[in-house]
N, C-alpha and C. Protein backbone atom coordinates (compact mmCIF):
# COMPACT_ATOMS: atom_id res chain seq x y z
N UNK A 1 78.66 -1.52 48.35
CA UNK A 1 78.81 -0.14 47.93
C UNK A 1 79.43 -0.07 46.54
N UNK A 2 80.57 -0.93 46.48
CA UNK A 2 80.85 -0.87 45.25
C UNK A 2 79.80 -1.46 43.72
N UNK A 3 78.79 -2.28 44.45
CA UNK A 3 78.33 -2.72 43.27
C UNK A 3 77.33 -1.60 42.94
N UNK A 4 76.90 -0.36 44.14
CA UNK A 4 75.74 0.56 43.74
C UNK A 4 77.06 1.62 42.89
N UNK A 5 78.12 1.72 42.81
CA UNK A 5 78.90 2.38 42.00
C UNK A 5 79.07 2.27 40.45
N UNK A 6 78.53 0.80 40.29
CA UNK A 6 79.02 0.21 39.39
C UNK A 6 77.41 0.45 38.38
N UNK A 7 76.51 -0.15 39.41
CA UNK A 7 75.42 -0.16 38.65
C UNK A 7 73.95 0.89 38.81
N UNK A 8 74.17 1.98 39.60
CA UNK A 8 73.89 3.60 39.50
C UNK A 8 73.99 4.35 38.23
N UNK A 9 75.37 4.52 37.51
CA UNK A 9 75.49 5.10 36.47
C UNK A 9 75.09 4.23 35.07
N UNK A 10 75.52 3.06 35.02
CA UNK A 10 74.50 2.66 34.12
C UNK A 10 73.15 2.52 33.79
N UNK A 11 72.08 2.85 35.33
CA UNK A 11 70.97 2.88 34.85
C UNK A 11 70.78 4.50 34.95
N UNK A 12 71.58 5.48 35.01
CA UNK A 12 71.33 6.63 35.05
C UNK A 12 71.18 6.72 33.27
N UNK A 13 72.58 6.14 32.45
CA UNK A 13 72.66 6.57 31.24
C UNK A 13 71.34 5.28 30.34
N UNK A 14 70.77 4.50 31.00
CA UNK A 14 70.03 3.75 30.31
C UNK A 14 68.78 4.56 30.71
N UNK A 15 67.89 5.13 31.62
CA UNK A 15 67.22 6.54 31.67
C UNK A 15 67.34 8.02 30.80
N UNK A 16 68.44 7.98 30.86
CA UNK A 16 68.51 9.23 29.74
C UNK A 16 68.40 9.48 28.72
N UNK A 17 68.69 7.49 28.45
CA UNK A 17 68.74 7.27 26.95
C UNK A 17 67.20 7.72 26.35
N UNK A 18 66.73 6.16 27.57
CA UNK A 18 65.12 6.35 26.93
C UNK A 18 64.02 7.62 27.02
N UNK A 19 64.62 8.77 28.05
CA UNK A 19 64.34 10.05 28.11
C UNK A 19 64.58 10.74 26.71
N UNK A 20 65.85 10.62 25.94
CA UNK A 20 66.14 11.55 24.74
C UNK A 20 65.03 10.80 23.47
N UNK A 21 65.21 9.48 23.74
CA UNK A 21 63.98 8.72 22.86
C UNK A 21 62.70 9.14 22.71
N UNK A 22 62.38 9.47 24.07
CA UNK A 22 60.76 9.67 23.82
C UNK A 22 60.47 11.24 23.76
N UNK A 23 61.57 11.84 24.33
CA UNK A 23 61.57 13.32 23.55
C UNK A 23 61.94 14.35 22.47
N UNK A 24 62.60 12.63 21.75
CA UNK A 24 62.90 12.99 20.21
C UNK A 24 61.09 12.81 19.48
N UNK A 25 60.73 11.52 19.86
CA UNK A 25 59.22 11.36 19.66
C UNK A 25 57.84 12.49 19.48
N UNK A 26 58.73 12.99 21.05
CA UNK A 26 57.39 14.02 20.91
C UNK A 26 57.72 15.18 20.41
N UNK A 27 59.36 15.73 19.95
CA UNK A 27 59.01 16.47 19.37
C UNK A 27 59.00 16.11 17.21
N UNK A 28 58.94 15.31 17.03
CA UNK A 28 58.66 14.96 15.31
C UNK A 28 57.10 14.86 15.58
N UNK A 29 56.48 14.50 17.12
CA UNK A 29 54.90 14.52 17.12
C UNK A 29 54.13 15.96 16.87
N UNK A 30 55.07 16.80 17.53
CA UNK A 30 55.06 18.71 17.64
C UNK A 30 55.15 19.27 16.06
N UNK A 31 56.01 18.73 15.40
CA UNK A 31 55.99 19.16 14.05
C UNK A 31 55.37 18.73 13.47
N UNK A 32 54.52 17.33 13.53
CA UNK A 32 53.69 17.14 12.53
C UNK A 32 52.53 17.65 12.89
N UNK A 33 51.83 18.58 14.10
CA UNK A 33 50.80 18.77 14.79
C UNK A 33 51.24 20.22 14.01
N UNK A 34 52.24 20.82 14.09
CA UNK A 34 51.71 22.38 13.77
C UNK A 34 51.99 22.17 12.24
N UNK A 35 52.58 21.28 11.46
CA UNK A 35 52.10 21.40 10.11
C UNK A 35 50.65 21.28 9.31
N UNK A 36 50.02 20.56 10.63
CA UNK A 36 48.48 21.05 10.43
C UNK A 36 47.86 21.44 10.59
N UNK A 37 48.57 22.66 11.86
CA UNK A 37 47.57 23.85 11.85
C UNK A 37 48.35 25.23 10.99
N UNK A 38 49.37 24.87 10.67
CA UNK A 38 49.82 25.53 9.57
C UNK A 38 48.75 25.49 8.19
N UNK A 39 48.39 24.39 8.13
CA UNK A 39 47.42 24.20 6.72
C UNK A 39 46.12 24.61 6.87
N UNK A 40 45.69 24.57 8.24
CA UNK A 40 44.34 24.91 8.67
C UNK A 40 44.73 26.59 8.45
N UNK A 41 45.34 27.27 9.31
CA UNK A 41 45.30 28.43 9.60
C UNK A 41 45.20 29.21 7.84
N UNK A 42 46.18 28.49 6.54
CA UNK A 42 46.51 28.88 5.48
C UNK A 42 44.73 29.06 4.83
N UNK A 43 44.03 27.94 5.11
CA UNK A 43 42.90 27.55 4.76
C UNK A 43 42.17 28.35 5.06
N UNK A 44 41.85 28.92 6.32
CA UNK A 44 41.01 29.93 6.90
C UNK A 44 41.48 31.43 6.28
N UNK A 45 43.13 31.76 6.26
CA UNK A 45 42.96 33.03 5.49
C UNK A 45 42.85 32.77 3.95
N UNK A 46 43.00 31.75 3.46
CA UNK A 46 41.96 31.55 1.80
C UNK A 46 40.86 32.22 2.06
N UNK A 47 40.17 31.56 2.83
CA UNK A 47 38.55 31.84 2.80
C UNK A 47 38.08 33.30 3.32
N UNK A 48 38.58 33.67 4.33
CA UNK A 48 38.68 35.30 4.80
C UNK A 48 39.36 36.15 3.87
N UNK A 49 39.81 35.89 2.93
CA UNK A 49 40.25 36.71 1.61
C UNK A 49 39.30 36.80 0.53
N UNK A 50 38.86 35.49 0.33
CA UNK A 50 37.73 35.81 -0.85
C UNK A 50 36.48 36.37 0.02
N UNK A 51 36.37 36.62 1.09
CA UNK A 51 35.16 37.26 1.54
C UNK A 51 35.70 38.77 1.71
N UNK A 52 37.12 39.27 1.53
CA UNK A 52 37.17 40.27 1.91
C UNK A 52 36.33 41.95 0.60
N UNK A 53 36.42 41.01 -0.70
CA UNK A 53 36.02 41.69 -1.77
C UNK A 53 34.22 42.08 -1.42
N UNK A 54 33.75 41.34 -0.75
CA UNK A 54 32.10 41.35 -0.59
C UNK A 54 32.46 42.76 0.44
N UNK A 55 33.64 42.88 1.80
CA UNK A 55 32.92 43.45 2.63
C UNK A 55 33.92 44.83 2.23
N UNK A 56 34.41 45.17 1.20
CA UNK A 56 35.00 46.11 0.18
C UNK A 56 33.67 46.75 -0.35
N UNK A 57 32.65 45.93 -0.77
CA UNK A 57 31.69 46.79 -2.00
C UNK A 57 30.78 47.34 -0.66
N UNK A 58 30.86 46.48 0.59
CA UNK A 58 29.72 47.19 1.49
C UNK A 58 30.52 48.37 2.39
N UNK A 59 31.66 48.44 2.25
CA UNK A 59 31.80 49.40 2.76
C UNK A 59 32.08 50.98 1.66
N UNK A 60 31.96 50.55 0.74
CA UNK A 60 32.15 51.31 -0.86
C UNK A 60 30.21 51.70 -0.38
N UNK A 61 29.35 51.22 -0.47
CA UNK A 61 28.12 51.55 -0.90
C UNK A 61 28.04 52.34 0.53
N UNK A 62 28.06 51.61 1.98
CA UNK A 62 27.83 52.84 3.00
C UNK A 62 28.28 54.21 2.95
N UNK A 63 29.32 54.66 2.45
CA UNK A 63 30.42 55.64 2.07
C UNK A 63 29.35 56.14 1.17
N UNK A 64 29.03 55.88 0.00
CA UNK A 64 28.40 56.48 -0.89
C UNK A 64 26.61 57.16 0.18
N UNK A 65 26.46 56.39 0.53
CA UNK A 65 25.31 56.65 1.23
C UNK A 65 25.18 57.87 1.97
N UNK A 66 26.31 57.51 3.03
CA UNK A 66 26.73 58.60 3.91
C UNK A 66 26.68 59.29 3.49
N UNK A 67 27.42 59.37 1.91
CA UNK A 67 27.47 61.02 1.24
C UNK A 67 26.38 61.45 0.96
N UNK A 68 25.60 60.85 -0.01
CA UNK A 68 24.20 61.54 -0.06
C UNK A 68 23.18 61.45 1.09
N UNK A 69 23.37 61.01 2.06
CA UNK A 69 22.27 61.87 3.53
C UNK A 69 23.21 63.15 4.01
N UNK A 70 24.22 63.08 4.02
CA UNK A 70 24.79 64.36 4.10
C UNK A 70 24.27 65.67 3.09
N UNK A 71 24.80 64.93 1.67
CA UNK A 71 24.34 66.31 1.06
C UNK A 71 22.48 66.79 1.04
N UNK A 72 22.35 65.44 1.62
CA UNK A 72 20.37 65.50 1.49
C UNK A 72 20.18 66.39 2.71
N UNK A 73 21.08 66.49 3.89
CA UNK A 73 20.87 67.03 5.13
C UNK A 73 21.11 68.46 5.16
N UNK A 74 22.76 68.15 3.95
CA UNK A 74 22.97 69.48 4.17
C UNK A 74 21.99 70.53 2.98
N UNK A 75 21.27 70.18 2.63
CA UNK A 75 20.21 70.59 1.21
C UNK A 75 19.14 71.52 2.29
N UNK A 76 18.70 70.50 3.25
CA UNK A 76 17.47 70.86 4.12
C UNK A 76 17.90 72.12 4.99
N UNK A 77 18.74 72.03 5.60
CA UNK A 77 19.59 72.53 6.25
C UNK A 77 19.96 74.37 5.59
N UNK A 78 20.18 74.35 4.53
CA UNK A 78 20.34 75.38 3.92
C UNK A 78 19.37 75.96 3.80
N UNK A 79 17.96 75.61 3.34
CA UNK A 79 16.70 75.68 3.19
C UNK A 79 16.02 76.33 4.36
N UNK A 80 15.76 75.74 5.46
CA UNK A 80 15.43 75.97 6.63
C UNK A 80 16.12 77.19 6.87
N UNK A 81 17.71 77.21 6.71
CA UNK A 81 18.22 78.45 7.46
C UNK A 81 18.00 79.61 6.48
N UNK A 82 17.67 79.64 5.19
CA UNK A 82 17.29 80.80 4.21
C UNK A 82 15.97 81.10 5.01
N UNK A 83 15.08 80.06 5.25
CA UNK A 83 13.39 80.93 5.61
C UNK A 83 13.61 81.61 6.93
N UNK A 84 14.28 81.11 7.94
CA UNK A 84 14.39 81.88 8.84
C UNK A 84 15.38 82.78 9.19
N UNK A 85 16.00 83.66 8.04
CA UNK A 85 16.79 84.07 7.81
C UNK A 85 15.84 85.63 6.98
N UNK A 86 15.29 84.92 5.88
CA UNK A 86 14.50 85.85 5.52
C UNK A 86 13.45 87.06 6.60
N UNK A 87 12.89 85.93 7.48
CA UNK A 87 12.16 86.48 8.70
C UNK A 87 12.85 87.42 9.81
N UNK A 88 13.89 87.22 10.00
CA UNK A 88 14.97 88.01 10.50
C UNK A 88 15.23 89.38 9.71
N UNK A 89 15.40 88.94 8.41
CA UNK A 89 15.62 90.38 7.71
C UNK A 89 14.56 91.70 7.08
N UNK A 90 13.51 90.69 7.32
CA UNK A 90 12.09 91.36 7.22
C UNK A 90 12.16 92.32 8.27
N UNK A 91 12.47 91.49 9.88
CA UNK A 91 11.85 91.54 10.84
C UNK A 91 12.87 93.38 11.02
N UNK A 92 14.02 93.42 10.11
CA UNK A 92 15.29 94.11 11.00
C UNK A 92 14.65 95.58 10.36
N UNK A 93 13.82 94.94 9.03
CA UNK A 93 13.51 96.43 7.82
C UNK A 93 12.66 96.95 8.56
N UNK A 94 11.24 96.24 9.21
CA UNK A 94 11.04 96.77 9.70
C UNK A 94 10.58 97.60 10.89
N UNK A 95 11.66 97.09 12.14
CA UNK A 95 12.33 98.05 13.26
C UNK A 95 13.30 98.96 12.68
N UNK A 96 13.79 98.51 11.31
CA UNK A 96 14.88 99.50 11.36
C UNK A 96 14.71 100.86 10.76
């Protein structure tokens, strides 16, 4: 009994040791793993930035577009409601 007293705690602290060892390991393995997706991730918003100017001019030209089918709609629109507008006021002279 006395010798499991003796030699219990020394292999407890010779376990712990090599426990703090290999989890000092994995974590300098953890930092060098996200310093490269640190560089990846930096890399990808490079590239999603210089594409952002392309999808700037396409949303600049739809905008413009929009506007003129609008004013093209609202053109027709006015048009249409003058002729049948006229017919109405014909129609009021003469019942009235």
């Amino acid at each position: 009994m006395d010798v499991l007293n003796a030699i219990l705690p020394v292999l407890l602290y010779i376990f712990g040791i090599i426990l703090l060892i290999v989890l000092i390991i994995l974590g300098i393995r953890m930092i060098q793993v996200l310093d490269k997706v640190d560089r990846i991730v930096d890399n990808i918003e490079d590239k999603v930035n210089s594409v952002n100017g392309f999808f700037q001019i396409l949303d600049k030209t739809g905008y413009g577009i929009s506007i003129i089918g609008d004013k093209i709609i609202n053109l027709f629109s006015s048009i249409i409601s003058k002729i049948f507008n006229k017919n109405k006021e014909n129609e009021e002279d003469l019942y009235g």
